[in-house]
C-alpha atoms as a PDB file:
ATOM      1  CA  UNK A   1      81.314  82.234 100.461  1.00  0.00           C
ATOM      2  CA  UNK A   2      80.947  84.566 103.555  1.00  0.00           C
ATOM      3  CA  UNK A   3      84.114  87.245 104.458  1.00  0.00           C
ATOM      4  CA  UNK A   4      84.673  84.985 107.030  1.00  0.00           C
ATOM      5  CA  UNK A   5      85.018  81.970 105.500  1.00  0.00           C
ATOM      6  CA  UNK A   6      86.772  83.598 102.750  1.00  0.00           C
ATOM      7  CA  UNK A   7      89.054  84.867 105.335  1.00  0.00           C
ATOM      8  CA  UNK A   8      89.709  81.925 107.445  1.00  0.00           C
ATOM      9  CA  UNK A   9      90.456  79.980 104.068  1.00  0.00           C
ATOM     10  CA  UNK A  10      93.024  82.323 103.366  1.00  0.00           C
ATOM     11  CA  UNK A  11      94.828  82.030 106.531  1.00  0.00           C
ATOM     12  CA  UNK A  12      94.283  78.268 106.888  1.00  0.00           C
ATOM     13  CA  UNK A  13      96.122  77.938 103.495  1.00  0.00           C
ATOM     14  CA  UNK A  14      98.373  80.420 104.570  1.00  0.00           C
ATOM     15  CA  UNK A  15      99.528  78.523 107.739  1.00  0.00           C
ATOM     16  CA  UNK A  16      99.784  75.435 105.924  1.00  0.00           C
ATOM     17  CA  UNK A  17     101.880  76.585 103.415  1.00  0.00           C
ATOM     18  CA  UNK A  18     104.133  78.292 106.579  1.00  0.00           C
ATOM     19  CA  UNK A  19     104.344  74.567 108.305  1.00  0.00           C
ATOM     20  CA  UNK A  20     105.977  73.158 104.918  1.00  0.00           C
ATOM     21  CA  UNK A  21     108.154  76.178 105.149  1.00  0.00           C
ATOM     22  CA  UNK A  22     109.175  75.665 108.970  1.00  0.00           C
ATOM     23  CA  UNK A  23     111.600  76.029 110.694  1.00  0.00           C
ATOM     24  CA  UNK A  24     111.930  79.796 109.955  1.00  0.00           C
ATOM     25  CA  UNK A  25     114.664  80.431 112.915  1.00  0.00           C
ATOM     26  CA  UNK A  26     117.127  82.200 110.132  1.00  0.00           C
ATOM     27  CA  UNK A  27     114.381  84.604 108.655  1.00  0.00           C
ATOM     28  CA  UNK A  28     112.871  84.925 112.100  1.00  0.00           C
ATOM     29  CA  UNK A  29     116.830  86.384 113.644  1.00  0.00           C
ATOM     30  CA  UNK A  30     116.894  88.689 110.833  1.00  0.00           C
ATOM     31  CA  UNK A  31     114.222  91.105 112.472  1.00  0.00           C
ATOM     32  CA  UNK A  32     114.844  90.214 115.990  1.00  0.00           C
ATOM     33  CA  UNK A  33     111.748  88.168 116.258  1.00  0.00           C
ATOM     34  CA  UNK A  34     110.744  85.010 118.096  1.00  0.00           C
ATOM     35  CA  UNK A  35     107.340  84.090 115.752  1.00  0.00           C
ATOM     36  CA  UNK A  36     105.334  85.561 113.161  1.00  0.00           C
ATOM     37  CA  UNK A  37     103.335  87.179 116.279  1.00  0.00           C
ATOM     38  CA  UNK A  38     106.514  90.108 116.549  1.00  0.00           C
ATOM     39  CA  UNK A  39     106.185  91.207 113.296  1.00  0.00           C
ATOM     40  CA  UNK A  40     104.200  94.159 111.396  1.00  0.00           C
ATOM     41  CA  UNK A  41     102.402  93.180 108.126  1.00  0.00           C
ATOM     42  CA  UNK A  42     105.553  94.127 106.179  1.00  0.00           C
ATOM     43  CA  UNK A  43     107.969  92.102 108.441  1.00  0.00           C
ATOM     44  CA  UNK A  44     105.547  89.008 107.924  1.00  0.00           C
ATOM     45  CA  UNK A  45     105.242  88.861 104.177  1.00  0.00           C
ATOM     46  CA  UNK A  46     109.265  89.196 104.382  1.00  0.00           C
ATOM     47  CA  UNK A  47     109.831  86.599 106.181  1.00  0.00           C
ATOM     48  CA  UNK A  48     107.148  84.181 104.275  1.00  0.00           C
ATOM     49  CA  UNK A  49     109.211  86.090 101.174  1.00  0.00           C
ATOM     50  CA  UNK A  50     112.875  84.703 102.660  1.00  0.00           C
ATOM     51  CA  UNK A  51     111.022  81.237 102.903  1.00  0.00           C
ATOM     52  CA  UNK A  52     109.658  80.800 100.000  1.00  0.00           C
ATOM     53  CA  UNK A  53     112.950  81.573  97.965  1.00  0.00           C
ATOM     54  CA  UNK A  54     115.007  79.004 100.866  1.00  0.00           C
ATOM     55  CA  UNK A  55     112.451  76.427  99.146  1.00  0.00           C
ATOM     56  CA  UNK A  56     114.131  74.338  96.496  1.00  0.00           C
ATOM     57  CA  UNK A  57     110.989  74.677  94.483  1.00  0.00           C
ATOM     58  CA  UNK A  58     110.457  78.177  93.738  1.00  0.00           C
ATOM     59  CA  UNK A  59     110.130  79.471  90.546  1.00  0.00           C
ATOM     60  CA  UNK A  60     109.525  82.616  88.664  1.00  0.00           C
ATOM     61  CA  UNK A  61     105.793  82.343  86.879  1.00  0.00           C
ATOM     62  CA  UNK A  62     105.897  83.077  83.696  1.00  0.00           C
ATOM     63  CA  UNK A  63     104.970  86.417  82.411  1.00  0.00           C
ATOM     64  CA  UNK A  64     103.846  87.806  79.309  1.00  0.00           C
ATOM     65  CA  UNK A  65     104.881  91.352  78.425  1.00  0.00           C
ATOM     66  CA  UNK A  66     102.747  93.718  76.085  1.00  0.00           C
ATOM     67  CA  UNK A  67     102.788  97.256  75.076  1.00  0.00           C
ATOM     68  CA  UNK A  68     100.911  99.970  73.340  1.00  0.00           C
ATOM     69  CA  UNK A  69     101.386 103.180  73.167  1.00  0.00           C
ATOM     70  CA  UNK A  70     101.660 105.065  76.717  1.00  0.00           C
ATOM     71  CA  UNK A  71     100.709 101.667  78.153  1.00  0.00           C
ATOM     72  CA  UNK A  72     102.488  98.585  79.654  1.00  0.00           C
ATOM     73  CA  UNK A  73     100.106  95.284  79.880  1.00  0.00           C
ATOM     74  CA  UNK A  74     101.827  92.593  82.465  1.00  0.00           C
ATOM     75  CA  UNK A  75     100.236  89.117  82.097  1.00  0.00           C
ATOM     76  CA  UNK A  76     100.575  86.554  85.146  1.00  0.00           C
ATOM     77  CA  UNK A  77      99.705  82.701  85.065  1.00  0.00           C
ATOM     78  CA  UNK A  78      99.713  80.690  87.741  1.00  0.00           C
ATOM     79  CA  UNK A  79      98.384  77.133  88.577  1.00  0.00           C
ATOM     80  CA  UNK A  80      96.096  76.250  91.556  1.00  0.00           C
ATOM     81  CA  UNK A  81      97.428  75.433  94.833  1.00  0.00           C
ATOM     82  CA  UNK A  82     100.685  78.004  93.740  1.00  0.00           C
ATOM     83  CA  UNK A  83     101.405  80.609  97.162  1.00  0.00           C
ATOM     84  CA  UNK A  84     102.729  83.646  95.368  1.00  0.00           C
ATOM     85  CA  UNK A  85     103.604  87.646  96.694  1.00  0.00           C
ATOM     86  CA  UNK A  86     103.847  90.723  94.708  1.00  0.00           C
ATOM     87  CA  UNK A  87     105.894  93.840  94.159  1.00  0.00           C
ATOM     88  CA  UNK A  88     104.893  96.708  96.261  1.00  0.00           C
ATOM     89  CA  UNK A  89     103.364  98.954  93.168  1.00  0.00           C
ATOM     90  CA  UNK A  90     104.304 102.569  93.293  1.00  0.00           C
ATOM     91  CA  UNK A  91     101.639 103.714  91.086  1.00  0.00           C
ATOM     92  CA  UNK A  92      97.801 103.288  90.572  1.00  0.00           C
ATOM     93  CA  UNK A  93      96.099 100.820  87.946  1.00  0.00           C
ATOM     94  CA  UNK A  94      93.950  98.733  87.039  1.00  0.00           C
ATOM     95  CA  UNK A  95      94.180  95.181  86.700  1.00  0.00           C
ATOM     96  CA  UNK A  96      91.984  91.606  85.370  1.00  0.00           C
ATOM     97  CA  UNK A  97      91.729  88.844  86.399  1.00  0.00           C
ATOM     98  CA  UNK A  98      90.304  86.854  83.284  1.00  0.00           C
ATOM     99  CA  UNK A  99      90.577  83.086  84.616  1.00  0.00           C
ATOM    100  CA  UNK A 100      90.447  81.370  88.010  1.00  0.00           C
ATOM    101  CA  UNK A 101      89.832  82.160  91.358  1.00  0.00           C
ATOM    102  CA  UNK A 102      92.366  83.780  93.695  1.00  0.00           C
ATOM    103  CA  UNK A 103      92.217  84.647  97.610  1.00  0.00           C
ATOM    104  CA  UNK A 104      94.014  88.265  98.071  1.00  0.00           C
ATOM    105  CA  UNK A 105      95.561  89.291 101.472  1.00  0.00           C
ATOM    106  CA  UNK A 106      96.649  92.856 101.035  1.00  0.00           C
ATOM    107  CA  UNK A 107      98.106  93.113 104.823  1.00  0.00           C
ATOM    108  CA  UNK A 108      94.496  94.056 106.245  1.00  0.00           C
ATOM    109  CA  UNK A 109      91.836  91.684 104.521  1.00  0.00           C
ATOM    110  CA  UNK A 110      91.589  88.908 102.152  1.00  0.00           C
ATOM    111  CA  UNK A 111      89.020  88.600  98.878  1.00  0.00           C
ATOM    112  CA  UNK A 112      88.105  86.325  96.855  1.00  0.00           C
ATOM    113  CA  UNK A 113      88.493  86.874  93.388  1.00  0.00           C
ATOM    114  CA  UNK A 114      86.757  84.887  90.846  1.00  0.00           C
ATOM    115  CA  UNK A 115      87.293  85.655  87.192  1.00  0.00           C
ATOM    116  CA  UNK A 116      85.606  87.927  85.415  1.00  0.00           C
ATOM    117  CA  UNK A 117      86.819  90.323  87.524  1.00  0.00           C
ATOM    118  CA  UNK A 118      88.604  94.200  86.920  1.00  0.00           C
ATOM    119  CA  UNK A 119      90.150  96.025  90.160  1.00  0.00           C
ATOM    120  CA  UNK A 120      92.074  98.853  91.228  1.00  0.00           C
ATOM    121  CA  UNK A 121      95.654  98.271  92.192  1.00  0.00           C
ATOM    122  CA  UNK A 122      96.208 101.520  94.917  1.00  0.00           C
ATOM    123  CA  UNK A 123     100.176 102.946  94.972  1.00  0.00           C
ATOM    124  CA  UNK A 124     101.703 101.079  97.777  1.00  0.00           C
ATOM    125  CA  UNK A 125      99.843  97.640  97.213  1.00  0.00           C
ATOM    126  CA  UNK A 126     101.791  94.089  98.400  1.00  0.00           C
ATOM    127  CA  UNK A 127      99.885  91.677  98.327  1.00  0.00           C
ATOM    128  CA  UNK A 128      99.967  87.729  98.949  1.00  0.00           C
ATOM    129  CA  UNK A 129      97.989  85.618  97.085  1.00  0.00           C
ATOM    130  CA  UNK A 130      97.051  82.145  97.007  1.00  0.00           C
ATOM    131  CA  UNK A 131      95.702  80.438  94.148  1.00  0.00           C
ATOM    132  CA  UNK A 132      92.398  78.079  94.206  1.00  0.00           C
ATOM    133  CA  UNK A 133      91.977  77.685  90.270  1.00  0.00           C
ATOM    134  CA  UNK A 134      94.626  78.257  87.728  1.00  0.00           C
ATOM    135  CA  UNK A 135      94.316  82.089  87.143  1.00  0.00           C
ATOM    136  CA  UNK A 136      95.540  84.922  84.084  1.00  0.00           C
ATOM    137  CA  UNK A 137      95.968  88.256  85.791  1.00  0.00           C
ATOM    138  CA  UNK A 138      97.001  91.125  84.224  1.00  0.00           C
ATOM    139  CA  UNK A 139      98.051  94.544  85.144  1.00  0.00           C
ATOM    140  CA  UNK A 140      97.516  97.799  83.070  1.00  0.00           C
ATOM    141  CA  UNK A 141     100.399 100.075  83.824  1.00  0.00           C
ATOM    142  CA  UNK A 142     101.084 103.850  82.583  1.00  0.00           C
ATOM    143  CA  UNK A 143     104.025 103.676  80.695  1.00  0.00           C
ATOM    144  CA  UNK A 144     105.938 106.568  77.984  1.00  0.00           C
ATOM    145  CA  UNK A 145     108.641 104.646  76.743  1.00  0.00           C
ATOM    146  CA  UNK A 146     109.166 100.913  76.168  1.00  0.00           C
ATOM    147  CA  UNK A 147     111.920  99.477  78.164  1.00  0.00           C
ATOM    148  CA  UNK A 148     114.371  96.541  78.860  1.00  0.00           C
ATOM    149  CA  UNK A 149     112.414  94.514  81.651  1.00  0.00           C
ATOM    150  CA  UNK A 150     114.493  94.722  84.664  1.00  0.00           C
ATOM    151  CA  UNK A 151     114.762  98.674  84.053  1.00  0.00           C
ATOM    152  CA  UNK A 152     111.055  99.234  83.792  1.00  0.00           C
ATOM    153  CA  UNK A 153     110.644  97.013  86.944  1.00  0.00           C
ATOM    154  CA  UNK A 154     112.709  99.341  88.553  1.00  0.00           C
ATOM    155  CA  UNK A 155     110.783 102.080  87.650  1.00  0.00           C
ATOM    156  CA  UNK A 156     107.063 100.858  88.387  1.00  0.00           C
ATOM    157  CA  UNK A 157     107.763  98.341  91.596  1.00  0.00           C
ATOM    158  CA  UNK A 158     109.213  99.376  95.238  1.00  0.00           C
ATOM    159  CA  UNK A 159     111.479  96.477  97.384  1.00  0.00           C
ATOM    160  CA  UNK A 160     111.800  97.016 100.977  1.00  0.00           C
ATOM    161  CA  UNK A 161     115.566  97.037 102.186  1.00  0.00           C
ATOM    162  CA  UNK A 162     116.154  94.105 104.944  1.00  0.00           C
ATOM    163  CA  UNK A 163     117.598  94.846 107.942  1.00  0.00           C
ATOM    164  CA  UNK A 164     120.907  92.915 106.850  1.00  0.00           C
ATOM    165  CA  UNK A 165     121.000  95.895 103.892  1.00  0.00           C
ATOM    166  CA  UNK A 166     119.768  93.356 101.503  1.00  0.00           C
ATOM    167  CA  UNK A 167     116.378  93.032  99.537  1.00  0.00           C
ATOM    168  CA  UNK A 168     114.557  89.983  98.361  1.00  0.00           C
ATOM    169  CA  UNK A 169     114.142  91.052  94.521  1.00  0.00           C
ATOM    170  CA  UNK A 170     117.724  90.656  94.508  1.00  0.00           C
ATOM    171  CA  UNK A 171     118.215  87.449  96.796  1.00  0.00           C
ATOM    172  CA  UNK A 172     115.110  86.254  94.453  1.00  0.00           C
ATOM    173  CA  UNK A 173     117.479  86.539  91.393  1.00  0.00           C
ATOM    174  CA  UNK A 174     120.224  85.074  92.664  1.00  0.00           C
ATOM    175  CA  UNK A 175     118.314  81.541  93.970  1.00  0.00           C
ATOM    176  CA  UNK A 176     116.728  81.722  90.100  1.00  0.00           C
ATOM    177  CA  UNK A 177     120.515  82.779  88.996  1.00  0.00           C
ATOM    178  CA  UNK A 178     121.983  79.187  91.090  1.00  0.00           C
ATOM    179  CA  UNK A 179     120.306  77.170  88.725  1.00  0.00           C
ATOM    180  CA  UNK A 180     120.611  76.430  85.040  1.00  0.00           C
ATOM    181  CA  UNK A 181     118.409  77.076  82.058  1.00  0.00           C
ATOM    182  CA  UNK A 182     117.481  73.159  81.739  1.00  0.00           C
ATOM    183  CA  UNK A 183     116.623  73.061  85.835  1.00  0.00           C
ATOM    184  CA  UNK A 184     114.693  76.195  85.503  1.00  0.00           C
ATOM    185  CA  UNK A 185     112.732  75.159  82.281  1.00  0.00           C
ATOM    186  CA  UNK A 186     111.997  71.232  84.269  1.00  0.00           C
ATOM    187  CA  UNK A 187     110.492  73.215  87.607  1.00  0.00           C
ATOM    188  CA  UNK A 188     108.453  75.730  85.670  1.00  0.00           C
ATOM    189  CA  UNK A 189     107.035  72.213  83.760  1.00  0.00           C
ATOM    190  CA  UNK A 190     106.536  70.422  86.628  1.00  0.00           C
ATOM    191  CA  UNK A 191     104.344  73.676  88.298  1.00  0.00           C
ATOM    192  CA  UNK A 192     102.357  75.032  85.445  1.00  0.00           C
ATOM    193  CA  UNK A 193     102.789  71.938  82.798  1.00  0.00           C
ATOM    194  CA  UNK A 194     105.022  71.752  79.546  1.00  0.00           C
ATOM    195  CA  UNK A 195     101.435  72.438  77.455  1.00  0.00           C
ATOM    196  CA  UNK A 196     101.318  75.976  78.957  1.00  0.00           C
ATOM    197  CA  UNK A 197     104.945  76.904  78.359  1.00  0.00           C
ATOM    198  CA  UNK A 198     104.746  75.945  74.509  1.00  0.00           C
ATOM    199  CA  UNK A 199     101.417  78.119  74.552  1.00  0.00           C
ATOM    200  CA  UNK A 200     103.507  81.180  76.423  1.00  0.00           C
ATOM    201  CA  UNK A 201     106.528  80.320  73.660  1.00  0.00           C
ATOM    202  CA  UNK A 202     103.858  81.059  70.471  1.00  0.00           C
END
């Protein structure tokens, strides 16, 4: 596939996704804006960030957490068709992506990554990804010292502060937080199928 159809596949996905979304007046007011045409890069993926967690399907994909020595290893899956964002990383790494195919918008351009494939994640990466075929990706982060989840997140990931003082990591939690285990458990089943969970719970 050429950059340009790679690109245009992105965004047609992209603004697909964004109609199902629609209307986006509330997340629109929040940075003074009219459409997604006022907005910088960062303002756009936080407003498509506000949607998504408005959505009463979102869900947290499951991750797998590994460590050796000096080294945190951060395992993503993620079914086709699944619109997803990232962390801003504050630190250099490499990453895999060891199954699927995934179109990557990092704010400037979109690839297409097909598994087998090892990258560079650059400090200051966001990126928005949508998923053609259900993909693993992992990330390879320096690490000292094991820690508690939610401390170590704090450590290697960067959230932008909203102009209302707020921050979606946080508003993320809380939507997840609304819901109980069962709910949670039944969404995550219905997006990446109850044969994948029981794998991840081995």
């Amino acid at each position: 596939m050429t950059t340009d159809l790679v690109q245009r596949d992105f965004h047609e996905n992209l603004q697909r996704v964004l109609s199902e979304l629609e209307p986006l007046p509330e997340e629109l007011a929040l940075f003074g804006a009219r459409s997604m045409d006022d907005l910088g890069v960062d303002e756009k993926i936080d407003v498509l960030e506000l949607a998504l967690i408005r959505h009463p399907e979102v869900v947290d994909l499951p991750l797998t957490h590994r460590w050796t020595p000096g080294l945190y290893i951060r395992e993503l899956r993620a079914p086709a068709g699944v619109l997803a964002t990232t962390y801003i990383h504050r630190h250099e790494h490499p990453f895999v992506c060891s199954q699927g195919e995934v179109s990557v918008w990092d704010g400037e351009r979109v690839v297409r990554v097909r598994a087998p494939f090892t990258g560079i994640t650059k400090a200051g990466t966001r990126r928005v990804c949508f998923v053609h075929e259900a993909c693993v990706w992992t990330n390879f982060i320096p690490m000292a010292e094991k820690l508690p989840i939610r401390e170590l997140e704090e450590k290697i990931f960067d959230c932008r502060t909203l102009p209302d003082g707020t921050n979606v990591r946080d508003r993320f939690r809380a939507a997840l937080g609304r819901r109980s285990l069962a709910e949670h458990q039944r969404m995550l089943e219905a997006v990446i199928g109850p044969e994948s969970l029981a794998r991840r719970a081995a």
